[in-house]
Protein backbone atom coordinates (compact mmCIF):
# COMPACT_ATOMS: atom_id res chain seq x y z
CA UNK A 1 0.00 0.00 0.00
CA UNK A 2 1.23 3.52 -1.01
CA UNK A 3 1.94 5.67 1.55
CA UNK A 4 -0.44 9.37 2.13
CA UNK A 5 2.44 11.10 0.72
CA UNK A 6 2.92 9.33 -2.74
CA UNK A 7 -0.35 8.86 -3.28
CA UNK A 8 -0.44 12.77 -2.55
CA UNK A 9 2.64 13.21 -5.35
CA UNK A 10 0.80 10.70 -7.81
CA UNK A 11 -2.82 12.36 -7.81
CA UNK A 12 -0.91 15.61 -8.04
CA UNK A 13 1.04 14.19 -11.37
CA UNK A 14 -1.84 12.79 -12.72
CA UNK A 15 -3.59 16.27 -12.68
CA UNK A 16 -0.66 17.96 -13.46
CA UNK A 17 -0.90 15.60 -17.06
CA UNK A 18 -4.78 16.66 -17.58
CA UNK A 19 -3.58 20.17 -16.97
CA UNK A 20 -0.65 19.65 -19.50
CA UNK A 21 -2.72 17.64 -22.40
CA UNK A 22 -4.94 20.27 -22.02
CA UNK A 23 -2.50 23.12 -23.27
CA UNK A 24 -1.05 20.61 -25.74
CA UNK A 25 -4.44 20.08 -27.54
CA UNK A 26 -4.99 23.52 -27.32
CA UNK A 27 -1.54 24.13 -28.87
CA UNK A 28 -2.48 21.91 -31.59
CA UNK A 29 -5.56 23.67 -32.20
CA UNK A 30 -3.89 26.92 -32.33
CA UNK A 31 -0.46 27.80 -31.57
CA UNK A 32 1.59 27.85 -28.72
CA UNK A 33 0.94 31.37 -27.24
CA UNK A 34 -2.72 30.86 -27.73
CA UNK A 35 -2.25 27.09 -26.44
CA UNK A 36 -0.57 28.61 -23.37
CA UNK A 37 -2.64 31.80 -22.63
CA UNK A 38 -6.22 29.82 -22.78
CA UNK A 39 -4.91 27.10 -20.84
CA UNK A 40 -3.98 29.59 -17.83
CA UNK A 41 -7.49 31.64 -18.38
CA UNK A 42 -9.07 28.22 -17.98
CA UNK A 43 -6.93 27.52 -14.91
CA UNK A 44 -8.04 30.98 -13.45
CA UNK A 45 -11.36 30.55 -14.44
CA UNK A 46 -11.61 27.03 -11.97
CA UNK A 47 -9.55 29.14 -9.48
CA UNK A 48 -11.81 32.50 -9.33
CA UNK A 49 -15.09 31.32 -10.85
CA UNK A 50 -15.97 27.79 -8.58
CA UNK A 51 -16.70 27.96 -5.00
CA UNK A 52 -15.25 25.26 -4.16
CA UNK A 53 -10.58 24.96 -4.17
CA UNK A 54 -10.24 23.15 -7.05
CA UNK A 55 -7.94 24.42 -9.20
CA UNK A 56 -6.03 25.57 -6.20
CA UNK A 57 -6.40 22.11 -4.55
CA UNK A 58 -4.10 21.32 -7.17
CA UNK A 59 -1.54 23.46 -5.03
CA UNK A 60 -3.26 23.55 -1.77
CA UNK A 61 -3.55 19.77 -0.45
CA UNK A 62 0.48 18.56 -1.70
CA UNK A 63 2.00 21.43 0.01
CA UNK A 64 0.30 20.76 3.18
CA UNK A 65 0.50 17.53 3.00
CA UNK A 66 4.46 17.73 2.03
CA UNK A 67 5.70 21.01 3.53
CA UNK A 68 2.98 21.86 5.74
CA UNK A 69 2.02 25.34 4.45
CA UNK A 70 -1.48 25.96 5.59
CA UNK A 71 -3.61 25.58 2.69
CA UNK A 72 -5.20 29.14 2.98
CA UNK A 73 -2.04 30.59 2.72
CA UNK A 74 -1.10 28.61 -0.56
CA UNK A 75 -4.47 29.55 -2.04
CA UNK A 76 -4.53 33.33 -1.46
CA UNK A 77 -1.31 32.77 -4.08
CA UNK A 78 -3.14 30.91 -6.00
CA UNK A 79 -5.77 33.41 -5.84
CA UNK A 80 -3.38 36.45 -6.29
CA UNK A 81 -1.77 34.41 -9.77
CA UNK A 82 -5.25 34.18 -11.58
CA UNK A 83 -5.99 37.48 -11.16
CA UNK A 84 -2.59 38.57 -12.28
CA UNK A 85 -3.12 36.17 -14.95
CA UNK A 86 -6.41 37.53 -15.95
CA UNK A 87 -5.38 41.24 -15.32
CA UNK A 88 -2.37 40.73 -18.08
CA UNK A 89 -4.48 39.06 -20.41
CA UNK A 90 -7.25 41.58 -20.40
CA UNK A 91 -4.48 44.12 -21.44
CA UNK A 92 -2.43 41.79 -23.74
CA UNK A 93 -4.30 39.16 -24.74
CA UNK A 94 -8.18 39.79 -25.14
CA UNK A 95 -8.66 38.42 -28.14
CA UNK A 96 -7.52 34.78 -26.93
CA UNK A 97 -10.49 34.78 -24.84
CA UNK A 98 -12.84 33.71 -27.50
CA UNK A 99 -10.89 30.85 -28.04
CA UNK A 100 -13.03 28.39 -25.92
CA UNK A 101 -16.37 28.47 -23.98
CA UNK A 102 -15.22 28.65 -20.53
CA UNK A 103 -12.59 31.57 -21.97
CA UNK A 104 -15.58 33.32 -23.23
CA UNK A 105 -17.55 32.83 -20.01
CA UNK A 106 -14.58 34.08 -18.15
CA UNK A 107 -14.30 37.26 -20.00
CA UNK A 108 -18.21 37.82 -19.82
CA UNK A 109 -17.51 37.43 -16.11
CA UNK A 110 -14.58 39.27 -15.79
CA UNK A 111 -15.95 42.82 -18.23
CA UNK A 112 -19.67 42.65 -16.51
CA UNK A 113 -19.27 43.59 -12.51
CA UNK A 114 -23.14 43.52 -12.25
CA UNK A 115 -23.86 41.24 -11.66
CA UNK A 116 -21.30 38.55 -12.59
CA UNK A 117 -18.27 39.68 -10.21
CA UNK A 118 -20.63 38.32 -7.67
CA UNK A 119 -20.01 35.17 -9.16
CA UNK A 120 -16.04 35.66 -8.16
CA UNK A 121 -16.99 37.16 -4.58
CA UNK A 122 -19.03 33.81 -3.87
CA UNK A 123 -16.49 31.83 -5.46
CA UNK A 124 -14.00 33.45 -3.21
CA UNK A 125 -16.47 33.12 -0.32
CA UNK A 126 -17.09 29.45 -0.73
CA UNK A 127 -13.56 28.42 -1.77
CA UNK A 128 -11.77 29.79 1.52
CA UNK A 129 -14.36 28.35 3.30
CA UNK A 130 -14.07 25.03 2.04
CA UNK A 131 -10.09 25.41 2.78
CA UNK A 132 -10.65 26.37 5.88
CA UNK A 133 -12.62 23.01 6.36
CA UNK A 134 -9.68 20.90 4.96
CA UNK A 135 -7.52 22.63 6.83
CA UNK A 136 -9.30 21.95 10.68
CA UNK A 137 -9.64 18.46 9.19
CA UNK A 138 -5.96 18.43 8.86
CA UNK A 139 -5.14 19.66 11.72
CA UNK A 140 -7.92 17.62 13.73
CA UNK A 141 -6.58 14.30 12.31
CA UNK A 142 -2.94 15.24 13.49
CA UNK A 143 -3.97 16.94 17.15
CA UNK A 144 -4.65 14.54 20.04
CA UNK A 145 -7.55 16.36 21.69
CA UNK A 146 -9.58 15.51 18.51
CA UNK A 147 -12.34 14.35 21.20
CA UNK A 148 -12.65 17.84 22.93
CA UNK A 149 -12.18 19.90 19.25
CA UNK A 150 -15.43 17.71 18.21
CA UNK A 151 -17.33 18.07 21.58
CA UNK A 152 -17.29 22.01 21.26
CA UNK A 153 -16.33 22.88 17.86
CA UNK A 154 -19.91 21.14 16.23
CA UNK A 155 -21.75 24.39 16.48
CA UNK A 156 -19.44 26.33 15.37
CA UNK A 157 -18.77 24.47 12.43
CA UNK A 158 -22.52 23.43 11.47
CA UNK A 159 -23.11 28.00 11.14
CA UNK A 160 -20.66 27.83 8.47
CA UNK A 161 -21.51 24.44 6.94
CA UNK A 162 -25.05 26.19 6.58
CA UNK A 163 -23.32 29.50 4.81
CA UNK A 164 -21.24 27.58 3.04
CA UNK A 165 -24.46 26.10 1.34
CA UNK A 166 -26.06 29.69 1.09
CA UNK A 167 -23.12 30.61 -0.92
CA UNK A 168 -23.58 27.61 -3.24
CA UNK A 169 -27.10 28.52 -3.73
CA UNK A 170 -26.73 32.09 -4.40
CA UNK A 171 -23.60 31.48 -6.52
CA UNK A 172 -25.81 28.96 -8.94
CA UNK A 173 -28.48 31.40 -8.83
CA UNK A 174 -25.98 33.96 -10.33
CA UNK A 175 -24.45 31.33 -12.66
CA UNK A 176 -27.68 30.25 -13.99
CA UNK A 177 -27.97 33.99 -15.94
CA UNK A 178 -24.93 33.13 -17.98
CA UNK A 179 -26.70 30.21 -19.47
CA UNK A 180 -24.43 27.75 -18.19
CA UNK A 181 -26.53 24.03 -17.80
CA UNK A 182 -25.33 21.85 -14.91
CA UNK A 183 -26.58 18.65 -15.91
């Protein structure tokens, strides 16, 4: 049986390849800047524009599980790298945003504030929060009061389990106007 940490390094790999196919189809498709430029919107757009750390994750869990490094701290870089990402491309690049539909969604996103930065703010909203769950669970799992945390920490955490679903709501609610289908 693998141990946490290479099976940590391995799922990290393996999503590093989808990542990297990804930009080498869209290479193919266009050329390499283009390749390169809508495979990082697409990145930002999972980072900035899903409430839950995904894109991040990709970042966030290894390095915690590795190094350490809380994962909030890792994704508030994350975080700060798609918006630099997105903030040179808007200057420099905006034409390779029509080069696929979730580039296209992300620039409809990013050049409407009302109401579609919303969409960002409850991304943001529901992806710390769910870091800050994976985090407690990390540190839960590796503390030896685990019995006490759960005793008086239930309440606590059951508020912003409920928020976290309010978020989810409202940010589907907002999502919904862009004509993106779920199912």
């Amino acid at each position: 049986m693998n141990k946490p940490s290479q099976q940590v390094w391995i799922k990290f790999i393996l999503l590093l390849f989808i990542l990297l196919s990804y930009f080498a189809y869209l290479t193919y498709q266009y050329d390499f800047i283009t390749g390169g430029v809508a495979s990082l919107i697409t990145w930002s757009f999972f980072v900035l524009c899903t409430p839950i750390a995904d894109a991040g994750f990709l970042l966030d869990f290894p390095l915690r599980v590795l190094f350490g490094i809380r994962m909030v701290l890792s994704e508030v870089v994350v975080w700060l790298i798609a918006i630099i990402i997105n903030l040179i491309s808007l200057v420099y690049f905006a034409e390779l945003y029509e080069t696929t539909y979730l580039t296209q969604t992300m620039k409809i996103i990013l050049t409407t504030p009302v109401p579609y930065w919303l969409v960002i703010l409850l991304s943001g909203i529901g992806t710390f929060l769910s870091i800050r769950f994976g985090d407690e669970l990390m540190d839960v799992l590796h503390h030896k009061d685990r019995v006490f945390y759960f005793r008086h920490q239930f309440k606590h955490e059951l508020i912003l389990f409920v928020f976290f679903l309010l978020v989810l709501f409202g940010y589907y609610e907002i999502i919904s106007t862009l004509g993106i289908n779920f199912e």
